[in-house]
Protein backbone atom coordinates (compact mmCIF):
# COMPACT_ATOMS: atom_id res chain seq x y z
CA UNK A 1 -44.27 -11.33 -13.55
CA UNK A 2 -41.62 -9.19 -15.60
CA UNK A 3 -37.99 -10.55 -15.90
CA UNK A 4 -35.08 -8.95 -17.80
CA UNK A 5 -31.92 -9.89 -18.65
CA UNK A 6 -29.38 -8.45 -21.58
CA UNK A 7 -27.42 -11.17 -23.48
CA UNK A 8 -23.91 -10.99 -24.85
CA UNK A 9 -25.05 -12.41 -28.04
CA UNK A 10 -20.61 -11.12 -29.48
CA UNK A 11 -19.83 -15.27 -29.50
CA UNK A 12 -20.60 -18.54 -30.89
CA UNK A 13 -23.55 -19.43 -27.82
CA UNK A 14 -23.22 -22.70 -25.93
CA UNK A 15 -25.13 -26.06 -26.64
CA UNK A 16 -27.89 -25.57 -24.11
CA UNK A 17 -29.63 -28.50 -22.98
CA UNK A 18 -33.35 -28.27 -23.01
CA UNK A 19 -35.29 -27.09 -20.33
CA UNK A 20 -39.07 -27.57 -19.31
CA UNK A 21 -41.44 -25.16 -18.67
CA UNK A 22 -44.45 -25.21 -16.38
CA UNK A 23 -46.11 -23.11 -18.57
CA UNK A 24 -45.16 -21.07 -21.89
CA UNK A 25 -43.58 -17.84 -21.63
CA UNK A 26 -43.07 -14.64 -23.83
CA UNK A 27 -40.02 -13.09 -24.21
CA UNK A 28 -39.86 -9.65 -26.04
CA UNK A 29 -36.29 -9.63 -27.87
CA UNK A 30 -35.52 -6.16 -28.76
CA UNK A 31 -31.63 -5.23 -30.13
CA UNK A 32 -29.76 -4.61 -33.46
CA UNK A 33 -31.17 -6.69 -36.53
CA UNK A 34 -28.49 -9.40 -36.40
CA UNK A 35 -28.28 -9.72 -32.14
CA UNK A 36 -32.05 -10.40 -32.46
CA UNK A 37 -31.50 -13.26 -35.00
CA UNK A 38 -28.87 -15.00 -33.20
CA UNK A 39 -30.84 -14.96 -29.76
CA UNK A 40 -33.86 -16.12 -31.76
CA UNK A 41 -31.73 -18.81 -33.16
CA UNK A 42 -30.42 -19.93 -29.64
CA UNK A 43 -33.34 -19.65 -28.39
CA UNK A 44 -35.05 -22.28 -31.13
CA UNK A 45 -32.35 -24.94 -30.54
CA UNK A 46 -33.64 -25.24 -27.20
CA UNK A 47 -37.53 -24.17 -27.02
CA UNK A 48 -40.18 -24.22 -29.30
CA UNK A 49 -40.85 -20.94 -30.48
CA UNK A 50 -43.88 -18.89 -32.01
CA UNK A 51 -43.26 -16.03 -33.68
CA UNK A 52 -46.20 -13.89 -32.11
CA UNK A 53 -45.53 -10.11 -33.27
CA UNK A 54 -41.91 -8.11 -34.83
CA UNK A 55 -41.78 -4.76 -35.54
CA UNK A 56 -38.20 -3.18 -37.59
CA UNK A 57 -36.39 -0.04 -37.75
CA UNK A 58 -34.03 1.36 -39.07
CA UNK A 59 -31.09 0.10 -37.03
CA UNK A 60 -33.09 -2.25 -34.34
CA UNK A 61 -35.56 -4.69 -34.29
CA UNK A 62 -38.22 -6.33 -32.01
CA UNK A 63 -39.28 -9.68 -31.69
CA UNK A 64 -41.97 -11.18 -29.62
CA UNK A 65 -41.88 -14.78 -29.17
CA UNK A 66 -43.76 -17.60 -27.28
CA UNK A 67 -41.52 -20.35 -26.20
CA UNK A 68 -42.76 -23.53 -24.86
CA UNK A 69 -41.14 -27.14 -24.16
CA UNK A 70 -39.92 -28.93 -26.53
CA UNK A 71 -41.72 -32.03 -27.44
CA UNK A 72 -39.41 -35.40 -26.60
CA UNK A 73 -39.23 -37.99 -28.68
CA UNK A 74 -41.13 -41.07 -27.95
């Protein structure tokens, strides 16, 4: 299954709350240098993340990532 979605990364994000997954899930992040930092950056305060591949250009950048539930403290 393929999902997309474009995020306004322009703001300060909201605290998120984290979520479970039922299974991991890899998101492709693909924008200008510093949009792709800040989503990856939102994106670890809620998830754990793997970074599984990047490739950079001149003006964009691509990030693939593995995100997975955060472990909760016992």
């Amino acid at each position: 299954m393929v999902w997309t979605a474009t995020a306004d990364v322009s703001t300060e994000p909201n605290e998120a709350a984290p979520l479970p997954l039922t299974a991991p899930v890899t998101v492709t992040l693909q924008g200008g240098q510093w949009a792709v930092a800040r989503l990856h950056a939102a994106l670890t305060s809620v998830f754990s993340v793997q970074q599984v591949g990047s490739t950079s250009g001149d003006q964009e950048r691509e990030a693939q990532l593995r995100l997975v539930t955060r472990p909760t403290a016992a």
